[in-house]
Protein backbone atom coordinates (compact mmCIF):
# COMPACT_ATOMS: atom_id res chain seq x y z
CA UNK A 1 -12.11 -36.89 -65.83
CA UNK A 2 -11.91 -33.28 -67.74
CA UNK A 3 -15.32 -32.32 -69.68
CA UNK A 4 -15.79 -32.58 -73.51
CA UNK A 5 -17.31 -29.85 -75.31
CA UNK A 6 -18.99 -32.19 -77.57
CA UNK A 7 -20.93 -33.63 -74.19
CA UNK A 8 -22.09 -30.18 -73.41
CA UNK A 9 -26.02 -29.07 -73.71
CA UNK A 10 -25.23 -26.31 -76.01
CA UNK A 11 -26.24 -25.06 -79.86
CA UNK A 12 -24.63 -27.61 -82.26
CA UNK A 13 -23.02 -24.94 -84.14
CA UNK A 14 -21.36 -23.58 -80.67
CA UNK A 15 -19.70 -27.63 -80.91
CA UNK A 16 -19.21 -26.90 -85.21
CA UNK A 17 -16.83 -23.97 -83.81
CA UNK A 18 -14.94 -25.13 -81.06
CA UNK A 19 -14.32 -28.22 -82.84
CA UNK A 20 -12.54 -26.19 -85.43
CA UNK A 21 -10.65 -24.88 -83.22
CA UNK A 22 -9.44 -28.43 -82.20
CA UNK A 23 -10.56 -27.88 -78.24
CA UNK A 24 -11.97 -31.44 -76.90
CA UNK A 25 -11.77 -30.93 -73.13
CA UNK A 26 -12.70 -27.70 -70.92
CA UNK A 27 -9.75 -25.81 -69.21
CA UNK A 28 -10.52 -25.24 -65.36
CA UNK A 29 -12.20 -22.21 -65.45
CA UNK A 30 -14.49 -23.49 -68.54
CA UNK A 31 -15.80 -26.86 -66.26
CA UNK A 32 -16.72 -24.36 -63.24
CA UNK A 33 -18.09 -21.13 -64.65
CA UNK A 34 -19.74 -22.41 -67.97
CA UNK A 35 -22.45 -24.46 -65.97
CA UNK A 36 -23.19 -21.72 -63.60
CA UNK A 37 -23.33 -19.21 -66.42
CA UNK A 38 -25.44 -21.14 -68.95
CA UNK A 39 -28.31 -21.13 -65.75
CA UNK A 40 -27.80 -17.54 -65.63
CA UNK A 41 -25.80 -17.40 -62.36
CA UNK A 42 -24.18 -13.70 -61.15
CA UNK A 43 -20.48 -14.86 -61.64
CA UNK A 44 -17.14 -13.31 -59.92
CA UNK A 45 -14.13 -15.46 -62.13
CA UNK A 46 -10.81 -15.04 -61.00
CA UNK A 47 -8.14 -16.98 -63.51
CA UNK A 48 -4.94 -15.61 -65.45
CA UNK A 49 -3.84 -14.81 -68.51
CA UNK A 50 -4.24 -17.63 -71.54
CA UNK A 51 -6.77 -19.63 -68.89
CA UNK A 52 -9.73 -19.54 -71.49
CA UNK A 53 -11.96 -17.37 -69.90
CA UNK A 54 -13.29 -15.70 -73.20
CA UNK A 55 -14.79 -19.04 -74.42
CA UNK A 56 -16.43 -19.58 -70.53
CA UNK A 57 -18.31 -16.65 -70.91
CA UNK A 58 -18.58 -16.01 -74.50
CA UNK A 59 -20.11 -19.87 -75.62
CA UNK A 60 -23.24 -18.84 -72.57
CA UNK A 61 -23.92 -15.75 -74.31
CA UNK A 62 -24.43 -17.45 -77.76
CA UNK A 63 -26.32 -20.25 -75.94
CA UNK A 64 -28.87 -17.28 -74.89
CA UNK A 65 -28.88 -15.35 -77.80
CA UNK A 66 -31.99 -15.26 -79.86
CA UNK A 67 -30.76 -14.68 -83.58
CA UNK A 68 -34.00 -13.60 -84.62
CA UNK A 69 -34.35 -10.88 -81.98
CA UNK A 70 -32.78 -8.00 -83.60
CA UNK A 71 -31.51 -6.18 -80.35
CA UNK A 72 -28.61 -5.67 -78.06
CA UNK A 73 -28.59 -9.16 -75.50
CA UNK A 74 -25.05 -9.03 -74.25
CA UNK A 75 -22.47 -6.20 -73.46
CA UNK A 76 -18.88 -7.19 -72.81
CA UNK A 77 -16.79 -4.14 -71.25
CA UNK A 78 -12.68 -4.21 -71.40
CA UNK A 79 -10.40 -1.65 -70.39
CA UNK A 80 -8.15 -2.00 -73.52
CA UNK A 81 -8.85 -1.63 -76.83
CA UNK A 82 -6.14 -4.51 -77.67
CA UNK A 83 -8.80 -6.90 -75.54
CA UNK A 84 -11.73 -5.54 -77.31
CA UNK A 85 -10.30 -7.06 -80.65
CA UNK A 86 -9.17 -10.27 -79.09
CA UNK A 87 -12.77 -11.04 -77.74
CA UNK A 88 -14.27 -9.67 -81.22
CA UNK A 89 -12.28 -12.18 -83.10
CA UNK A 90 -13.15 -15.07 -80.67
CA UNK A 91 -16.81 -13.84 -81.31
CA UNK A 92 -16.93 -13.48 -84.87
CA UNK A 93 -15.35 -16.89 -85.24
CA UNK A 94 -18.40 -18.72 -83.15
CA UNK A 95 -20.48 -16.72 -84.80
CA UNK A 96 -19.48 -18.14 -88.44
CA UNK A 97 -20.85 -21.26 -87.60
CA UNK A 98 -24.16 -19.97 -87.15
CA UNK A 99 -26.83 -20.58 -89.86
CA UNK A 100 -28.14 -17.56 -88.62
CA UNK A 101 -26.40 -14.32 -88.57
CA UNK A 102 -25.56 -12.85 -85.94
CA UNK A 103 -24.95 -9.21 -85.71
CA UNK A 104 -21.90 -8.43 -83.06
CA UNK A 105 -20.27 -4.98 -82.94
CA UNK A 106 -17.06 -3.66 -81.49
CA UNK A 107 -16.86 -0.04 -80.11
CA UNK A 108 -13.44 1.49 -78.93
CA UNK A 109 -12.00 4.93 -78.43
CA UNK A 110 -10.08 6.75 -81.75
CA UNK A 111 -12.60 5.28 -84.69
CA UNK A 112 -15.03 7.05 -86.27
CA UNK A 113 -17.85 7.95 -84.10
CA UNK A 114 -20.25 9.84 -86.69
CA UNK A 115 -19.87 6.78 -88.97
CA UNK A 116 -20.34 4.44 -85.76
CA UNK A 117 -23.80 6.41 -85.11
CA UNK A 118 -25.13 6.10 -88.39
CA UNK A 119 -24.81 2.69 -88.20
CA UNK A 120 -26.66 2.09 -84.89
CA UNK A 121 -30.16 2.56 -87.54
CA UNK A 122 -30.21 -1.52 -86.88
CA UNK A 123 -29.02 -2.69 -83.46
CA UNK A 124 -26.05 -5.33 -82.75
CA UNK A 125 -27.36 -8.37 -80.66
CA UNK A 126 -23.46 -8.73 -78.74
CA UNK A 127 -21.50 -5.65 -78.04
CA UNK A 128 -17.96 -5.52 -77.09
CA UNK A 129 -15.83 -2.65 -76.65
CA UNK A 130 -14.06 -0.13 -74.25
CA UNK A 131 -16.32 1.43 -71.35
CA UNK A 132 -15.80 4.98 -72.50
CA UNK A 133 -16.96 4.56 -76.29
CA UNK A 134 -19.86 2.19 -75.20
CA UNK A 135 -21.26 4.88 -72.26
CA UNK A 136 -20.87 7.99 -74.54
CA UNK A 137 -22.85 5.41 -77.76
CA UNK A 138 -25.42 4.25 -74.97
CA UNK A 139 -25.30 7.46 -72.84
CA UNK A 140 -24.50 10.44 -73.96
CA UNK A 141 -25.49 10.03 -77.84
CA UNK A 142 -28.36 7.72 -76.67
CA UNK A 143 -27.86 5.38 -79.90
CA UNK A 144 -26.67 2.40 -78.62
CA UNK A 145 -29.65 0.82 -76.62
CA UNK A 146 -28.02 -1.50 -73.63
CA UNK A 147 -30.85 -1.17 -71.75
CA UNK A 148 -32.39 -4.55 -73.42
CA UNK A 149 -29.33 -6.48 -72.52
CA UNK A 150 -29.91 -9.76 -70.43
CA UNK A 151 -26.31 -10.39 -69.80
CA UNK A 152 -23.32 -8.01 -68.92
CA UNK A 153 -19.80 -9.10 -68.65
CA UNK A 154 -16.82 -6.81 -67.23
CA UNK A 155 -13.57 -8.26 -68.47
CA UNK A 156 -10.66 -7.74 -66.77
CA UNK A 157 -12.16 -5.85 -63.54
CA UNK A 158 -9.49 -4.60 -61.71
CA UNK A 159 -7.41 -3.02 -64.96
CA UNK A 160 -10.82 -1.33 -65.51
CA UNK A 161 -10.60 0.09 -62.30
CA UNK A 162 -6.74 0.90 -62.29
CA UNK A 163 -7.51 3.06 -65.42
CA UNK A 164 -10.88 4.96 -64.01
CA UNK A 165 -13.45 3.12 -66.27
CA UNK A 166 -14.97 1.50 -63.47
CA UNK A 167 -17.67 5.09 -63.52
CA UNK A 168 -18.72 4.43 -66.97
CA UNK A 169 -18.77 0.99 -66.47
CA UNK A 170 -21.67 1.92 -63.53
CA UNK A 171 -23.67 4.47 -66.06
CA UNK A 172 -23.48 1.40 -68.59
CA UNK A 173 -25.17 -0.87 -66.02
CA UNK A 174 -27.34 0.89 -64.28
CA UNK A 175 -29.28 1.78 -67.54
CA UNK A 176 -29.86 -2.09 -67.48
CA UNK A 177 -33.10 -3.97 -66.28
CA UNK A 178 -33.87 -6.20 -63.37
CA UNK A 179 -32.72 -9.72 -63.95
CA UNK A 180 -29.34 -8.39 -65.63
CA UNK A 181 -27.06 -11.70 -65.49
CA UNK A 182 -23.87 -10.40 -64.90
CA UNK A 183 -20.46 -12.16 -65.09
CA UNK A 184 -17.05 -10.39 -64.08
CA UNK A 185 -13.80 -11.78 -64.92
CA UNK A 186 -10.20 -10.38 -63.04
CA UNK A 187 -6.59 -11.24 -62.04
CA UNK A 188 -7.49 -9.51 -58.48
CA UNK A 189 -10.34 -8.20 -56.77
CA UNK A 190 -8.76 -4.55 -54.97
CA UNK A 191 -10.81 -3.63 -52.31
CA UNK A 192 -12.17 -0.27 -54.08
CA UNK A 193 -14.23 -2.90 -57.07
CA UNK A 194 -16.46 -4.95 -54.15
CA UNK A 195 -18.66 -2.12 -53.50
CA UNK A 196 -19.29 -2.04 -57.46
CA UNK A 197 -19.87 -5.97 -57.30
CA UNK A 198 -22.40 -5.73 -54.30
CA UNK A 199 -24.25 -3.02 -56.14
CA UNK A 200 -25.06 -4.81 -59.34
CA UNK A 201 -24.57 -8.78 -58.48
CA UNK A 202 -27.28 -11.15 -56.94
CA UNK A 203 -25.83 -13.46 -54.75
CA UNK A 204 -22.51 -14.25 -56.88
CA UNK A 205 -20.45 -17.07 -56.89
CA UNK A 206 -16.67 -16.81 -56.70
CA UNK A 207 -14.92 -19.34 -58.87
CA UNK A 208 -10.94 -18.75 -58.07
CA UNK A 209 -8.77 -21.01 -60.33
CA UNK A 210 -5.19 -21.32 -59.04
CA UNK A 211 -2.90 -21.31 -62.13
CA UNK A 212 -1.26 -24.93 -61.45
CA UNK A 213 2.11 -24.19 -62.25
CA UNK A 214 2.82 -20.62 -60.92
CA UNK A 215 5.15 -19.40 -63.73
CA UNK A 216 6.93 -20.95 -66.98
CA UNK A 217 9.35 -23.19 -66.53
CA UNK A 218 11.62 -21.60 -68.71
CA UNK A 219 12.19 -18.43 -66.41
CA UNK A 220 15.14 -17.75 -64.53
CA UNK A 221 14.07 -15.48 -61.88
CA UNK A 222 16.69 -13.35 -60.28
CA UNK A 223 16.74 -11.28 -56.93
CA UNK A 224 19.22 -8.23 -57.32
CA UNK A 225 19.63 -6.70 -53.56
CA UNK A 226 19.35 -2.62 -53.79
CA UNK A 227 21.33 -2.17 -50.83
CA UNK A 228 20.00 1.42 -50.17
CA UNK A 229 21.53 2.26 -53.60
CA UNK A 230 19.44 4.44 -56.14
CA UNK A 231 17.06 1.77 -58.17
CA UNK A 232 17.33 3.67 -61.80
CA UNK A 233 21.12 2.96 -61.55
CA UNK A 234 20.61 0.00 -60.68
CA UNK A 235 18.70 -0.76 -63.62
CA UNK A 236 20.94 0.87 -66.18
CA UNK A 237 23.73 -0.82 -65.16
CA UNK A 238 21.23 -3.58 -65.62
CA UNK A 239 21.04 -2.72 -68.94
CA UNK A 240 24.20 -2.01 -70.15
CA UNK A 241 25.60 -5.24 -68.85
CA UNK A 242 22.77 -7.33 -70.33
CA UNK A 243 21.91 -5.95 -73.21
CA UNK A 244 19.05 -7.53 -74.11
CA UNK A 245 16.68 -7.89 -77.30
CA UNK A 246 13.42 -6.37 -75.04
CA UNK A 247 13.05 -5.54 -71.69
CA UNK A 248 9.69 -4.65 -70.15
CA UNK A 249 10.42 -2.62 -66.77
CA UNK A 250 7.42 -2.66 -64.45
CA UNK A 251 6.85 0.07 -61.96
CA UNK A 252 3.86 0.27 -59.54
CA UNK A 253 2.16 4.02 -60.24
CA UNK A 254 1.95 5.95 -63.26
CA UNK A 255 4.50 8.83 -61.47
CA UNK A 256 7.35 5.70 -61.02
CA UNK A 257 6.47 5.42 -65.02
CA UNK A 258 7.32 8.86 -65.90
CA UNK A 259 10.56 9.27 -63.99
CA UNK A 260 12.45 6.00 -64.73
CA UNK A 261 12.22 6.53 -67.89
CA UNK A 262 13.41 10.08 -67.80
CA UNK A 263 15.68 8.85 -65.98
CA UNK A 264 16.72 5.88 -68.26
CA UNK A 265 16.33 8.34 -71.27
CA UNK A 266 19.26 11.14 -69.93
CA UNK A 267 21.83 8.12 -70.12
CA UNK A 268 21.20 7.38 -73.61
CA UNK A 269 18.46 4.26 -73.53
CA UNK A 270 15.85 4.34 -75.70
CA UNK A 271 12.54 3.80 -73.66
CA UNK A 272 8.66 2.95 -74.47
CA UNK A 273 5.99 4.06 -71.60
CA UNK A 274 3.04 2.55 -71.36
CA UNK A 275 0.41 3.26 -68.00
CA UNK A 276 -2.90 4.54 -68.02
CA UNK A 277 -2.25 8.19 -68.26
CA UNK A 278 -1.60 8.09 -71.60
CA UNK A 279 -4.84 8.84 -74.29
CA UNK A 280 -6.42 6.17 -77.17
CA UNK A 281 -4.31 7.83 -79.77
CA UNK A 282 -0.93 8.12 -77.60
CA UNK A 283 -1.30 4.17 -76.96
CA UNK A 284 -1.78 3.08 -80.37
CA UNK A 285 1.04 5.34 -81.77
CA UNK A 286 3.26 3.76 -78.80
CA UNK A 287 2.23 0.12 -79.37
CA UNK A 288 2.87 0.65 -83.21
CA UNK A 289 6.56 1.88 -82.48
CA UNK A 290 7.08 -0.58 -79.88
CA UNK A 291 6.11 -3.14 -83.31
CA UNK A 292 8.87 -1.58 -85.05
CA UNK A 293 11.57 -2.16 -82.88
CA UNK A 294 12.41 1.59 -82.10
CA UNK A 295 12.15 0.65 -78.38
CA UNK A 296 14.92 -1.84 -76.97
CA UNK A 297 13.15 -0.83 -73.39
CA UNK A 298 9.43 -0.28 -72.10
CA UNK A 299 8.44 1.09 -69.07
CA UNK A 300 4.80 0.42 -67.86
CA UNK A 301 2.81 0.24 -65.20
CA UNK A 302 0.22 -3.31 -64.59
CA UNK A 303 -2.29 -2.79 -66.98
CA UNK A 304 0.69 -3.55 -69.82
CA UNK A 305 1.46 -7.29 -67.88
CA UNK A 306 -2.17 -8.30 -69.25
CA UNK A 307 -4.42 -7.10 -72.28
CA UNK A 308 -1.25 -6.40 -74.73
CA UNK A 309 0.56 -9.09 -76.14
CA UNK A 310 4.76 -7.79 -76.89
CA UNK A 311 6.51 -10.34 -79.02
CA UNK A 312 9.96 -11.22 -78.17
CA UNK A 313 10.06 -10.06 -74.57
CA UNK A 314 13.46 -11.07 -73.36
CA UNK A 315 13.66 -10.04 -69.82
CA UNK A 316 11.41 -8.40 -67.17
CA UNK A 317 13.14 -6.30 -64.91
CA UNK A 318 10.90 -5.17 -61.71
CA UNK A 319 11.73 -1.76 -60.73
CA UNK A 320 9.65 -3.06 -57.42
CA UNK A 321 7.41 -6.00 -56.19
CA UNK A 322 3.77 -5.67 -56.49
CA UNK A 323 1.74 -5.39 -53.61
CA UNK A 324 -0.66 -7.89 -54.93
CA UNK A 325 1.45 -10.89 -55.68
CA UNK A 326 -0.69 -12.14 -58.83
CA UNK A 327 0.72 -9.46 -60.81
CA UNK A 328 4.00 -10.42 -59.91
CA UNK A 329 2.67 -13.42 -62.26
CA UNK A 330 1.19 -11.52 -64.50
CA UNK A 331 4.29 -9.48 -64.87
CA UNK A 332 7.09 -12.24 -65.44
CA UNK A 333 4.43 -13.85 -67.76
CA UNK A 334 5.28 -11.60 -70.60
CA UNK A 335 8.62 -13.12 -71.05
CA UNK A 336 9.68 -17.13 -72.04
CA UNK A 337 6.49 -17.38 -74.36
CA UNK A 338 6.92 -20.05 -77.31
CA UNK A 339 9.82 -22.21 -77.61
CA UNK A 340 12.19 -19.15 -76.07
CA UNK A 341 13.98 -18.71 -72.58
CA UNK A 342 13.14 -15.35 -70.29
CA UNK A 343 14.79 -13.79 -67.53
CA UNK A 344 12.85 -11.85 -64.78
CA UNK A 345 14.83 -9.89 -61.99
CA UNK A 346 13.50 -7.92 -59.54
CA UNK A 347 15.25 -5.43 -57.09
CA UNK A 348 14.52 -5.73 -53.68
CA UNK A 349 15.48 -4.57 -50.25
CA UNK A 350 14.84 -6.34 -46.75
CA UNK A 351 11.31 -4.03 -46.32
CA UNK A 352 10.22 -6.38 -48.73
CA UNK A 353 11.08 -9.58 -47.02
CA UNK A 354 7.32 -10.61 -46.36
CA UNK A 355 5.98 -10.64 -50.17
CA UNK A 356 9.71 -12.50 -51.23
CA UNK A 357 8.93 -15.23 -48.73
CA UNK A 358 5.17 -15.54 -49.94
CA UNK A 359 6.50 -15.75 -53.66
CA UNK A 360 9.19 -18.88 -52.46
CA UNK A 361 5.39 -20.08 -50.43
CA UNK A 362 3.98 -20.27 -53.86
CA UNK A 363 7.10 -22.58 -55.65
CA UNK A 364 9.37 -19.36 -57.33
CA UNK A 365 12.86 -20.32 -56.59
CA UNK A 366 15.35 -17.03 -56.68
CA UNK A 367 18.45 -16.88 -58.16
CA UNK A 368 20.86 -13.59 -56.73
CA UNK A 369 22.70 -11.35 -58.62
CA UNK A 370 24.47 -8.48 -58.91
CA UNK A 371 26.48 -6.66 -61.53
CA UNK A 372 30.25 -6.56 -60.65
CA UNK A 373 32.96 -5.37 -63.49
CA UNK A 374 29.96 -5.11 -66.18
CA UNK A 375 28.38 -8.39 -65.75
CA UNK A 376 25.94 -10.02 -63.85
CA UNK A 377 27.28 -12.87 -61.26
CA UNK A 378 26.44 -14.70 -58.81
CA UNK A 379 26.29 -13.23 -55.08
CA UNK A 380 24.81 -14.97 -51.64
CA UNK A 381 21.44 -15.71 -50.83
CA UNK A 382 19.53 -12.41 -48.61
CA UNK A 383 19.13 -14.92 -45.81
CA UNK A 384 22.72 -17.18 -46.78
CA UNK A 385 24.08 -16.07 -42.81
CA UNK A 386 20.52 -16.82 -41.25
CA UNK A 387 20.48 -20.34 -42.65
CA UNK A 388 24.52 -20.89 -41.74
CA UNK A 389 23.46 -19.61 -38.10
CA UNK A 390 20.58 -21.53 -37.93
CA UNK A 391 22.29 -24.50 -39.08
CA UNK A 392 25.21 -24.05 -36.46
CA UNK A 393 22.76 -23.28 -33.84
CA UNK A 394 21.18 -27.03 -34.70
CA UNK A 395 24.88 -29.22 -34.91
CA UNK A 396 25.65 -27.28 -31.26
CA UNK A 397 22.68 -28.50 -29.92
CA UNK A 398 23.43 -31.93 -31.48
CA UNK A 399 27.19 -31.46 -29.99
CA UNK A 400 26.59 -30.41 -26.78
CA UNK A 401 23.60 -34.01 -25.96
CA UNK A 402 26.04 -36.10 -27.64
CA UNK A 403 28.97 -35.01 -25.07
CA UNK A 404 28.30 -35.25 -21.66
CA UNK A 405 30.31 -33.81 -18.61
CA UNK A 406 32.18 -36.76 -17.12
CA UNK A 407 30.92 -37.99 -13.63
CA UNK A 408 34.07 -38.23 -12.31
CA UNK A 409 36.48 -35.24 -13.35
CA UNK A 410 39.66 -35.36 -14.10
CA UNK A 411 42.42 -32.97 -15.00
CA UNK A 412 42.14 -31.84 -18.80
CA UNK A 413 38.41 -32.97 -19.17
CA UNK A 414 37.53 -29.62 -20.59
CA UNK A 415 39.53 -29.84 -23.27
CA UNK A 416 39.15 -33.66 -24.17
CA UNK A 417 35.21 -32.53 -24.09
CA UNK A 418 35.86 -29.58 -26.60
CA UNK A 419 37.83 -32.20 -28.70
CA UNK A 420 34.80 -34.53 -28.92
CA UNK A 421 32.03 -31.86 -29.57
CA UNK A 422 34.54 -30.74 -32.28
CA UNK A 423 34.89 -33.90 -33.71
CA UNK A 424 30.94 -34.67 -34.00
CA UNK A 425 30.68 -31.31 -35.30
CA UNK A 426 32.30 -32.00 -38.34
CA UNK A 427 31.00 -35.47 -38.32
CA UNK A 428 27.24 -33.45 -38.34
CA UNK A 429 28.58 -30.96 -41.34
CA UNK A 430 29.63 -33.75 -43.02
CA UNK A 431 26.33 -35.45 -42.65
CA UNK A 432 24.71 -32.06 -44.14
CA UNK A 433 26.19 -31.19 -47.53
């Protein structure tokens, strides 16, 4: 039986504000981090996208918060400036509840830092914000005093890491004193973040929440085989034949970024990037175009599958698989959202045989495609002949126990056996279809 929020040991107004937001029962990751957390347990919390992981760790801070102590308690780091708003808004609207008040501040890259400063004269009690602005605030302008934080939270790890925060995000910490709770929350954990985690976390626990249905229902997910043949092509033609409202196109590195869609760009398409190469200013100006429509195509690399939220996503067109499978999820997430359909096709060749049969392991049933005469049809399965073989490899085997070799021969046996293994072959293919 799923927890209540209104049976939890926490503030009454932390119930007041949940309960306006109409949530009765904890999601997954909610019933097996918020216990742990609210006795001020080290935390590793792996969960996707939309699993409510910002009211796991965000209702334990408030429970620890003393609103009369007028100093910083609780830093939560994301890599995105899109996140940082998200979690302020959750925040802010706990917070309202609160006879109280309760003084949280948000610090990203491309505001006002003089005006920021001056304002640091009283000190927030929950920060949020990107690494970079809270480590030069905390750091290098030595306004922003973290070093009286209790808790520390590190949202989305591994995009942290994928776009080279994960330094500041050790500065930030390591200015923190002994008996720092910390809590950190991502999609994967890459090899290169566990020697951060052993550094800073006592004895964690790893709560790893499955999603329970791998993808939306309401995606049709297509294998298109490359066949050796060049994979920007591919995709234009792609394009051209599908034509559709908005297309995200997901490459693995920033360099695959750049040059499909230079590539895309020569023949006419007009293309969004986003990756982590490009600067706070360059990624608002390019989110606020892709709002206007002046993009029917975006290019980007994984840190665009989670942390910013692109209405009206039609299809999601993988340049190439993931290595790490999650993303994969991640990725084909950002289509079918709301009451609308999505399409997500990937290209593939047979190198990639392994992570395709891991993603059928996990439930994701492929459709294949190609484009012939400008439109995208139906074409067989990559391992159609394996299974036929297979299966006429099975009815032989049936064939040949069924007929035996007649004691006693007689002229023309041969072919009166071939005759009867024929006939319960078909009889067997019959049986099959």
């Amino acid at each position: 039986m799923s927890v209540r929020f209104q049976d939890l040991n926490i503030k009454p107004y932390l119930k007041a504000a949940v309960a306006d937001l109409h949530f009765e029962t904890l999601t997954q990751i909610q019933e097996e981090v918020m216990p742990l957390a609210l006795k001020g347990k080290d935390i590793i919390g792996q969960s996707q996208t939309g699993s409510g992981k910002t009211h796991a760790f965000l209702i334990p801070i408030f429970q620890g918060l003393d609103e009369e102590l007028q100093q910083v308690q609780a830093v939560i780091t994301t890599p995105t400036r899109e996140l940082a708003e998200q979690i302020y808004n959750v925040a802010n609207q706990l917070a309202s509840f609160s006879d109280k008040p309760i003084k949280i501040a948000r610090y990203v890259g491309g505001t006002d830092k003089q005006k920021t400063i001056e304002k640091l004269g009283t000190q927030p009690q929950i920060v949020i914000g990107t690494p970079g602005r809270i480590k030069d605030l905390a750091i290098n302008e030595r306004v922003l005093l973290v070093h009286t934080a209790k808790m520390f939270v590190v949202d989305e790890a591994d995009m942290t890491l994928e776009t080279g925060f994960l330094t500041d995000i050790d500065q930030i910490a390591g200015t923190m004193g002994r008996g720092l709770q910390m809590m950190v929350f991502s999609a994967t954990i890459p090899q290169a973040l566990k020697p951060f985690l052993k550094k800073y976390m006592t004895a964690p626990t790893h709560v790893h929440i499955q999603p329970r249905q791998q993808t939306a229902v309401k995606i049709e997910h297509i294998l298109y085989p490359t066949k050796h043949r060049s994979r920007v092509n591919i995709i234009a033609n792609i394009l051209k034949a599908l034509n559709p409202y908005l297309a995200i196109i997901f490459v693995n590195t920033k360099q695959n970024a750049t040059t499909v869609s230079n590539a895309l760009m020569s023949q006419g398409f007009r293309v969004g990037q986003i990756h982590g190469d490009l600067t706070p200013r360059q990624r608002r100006q390019m989110m606020q175009r892709i709002r206007n429509l002046e993009f029917q195509y975006i290019v980007a690399t994984d840190i665009a599958a989670r942390g910013i939220d692109i209405e009206g996503v039609s299809h999601v067109i993988n340049y190439e698989l993931p290595q790490d499978l999650e993303f994969y999820i991640h990725r084909v997430g950002r289509t079918a959202r709301g009451n609308y359909d999505g399409v997500a096709i990937t290209l593939y060749d047979s190198a990639e045989e392994e992570l395709l049969q891991e993603l059928e392991a996990r439930g994701i049933e492929f459709n294949y495609k190609e484009v012939k005469n400008g439109e995208l049809v139906a074409v067989n399965a990559r391992n159609a002949r394996q299974k036929r073989e297979k299966k006429e490899n099975e009815i032989d085997k049936i064939a040949k126990s069924k007929v035996r070799k007649p004691k006693k021969v007689t002229p023309g046996y041969k072919k009166k056996m071939k005759a009867q293994m024929e006939q319960v072959k078909r009889q067997e293919r019959r049986k099959r279809k």
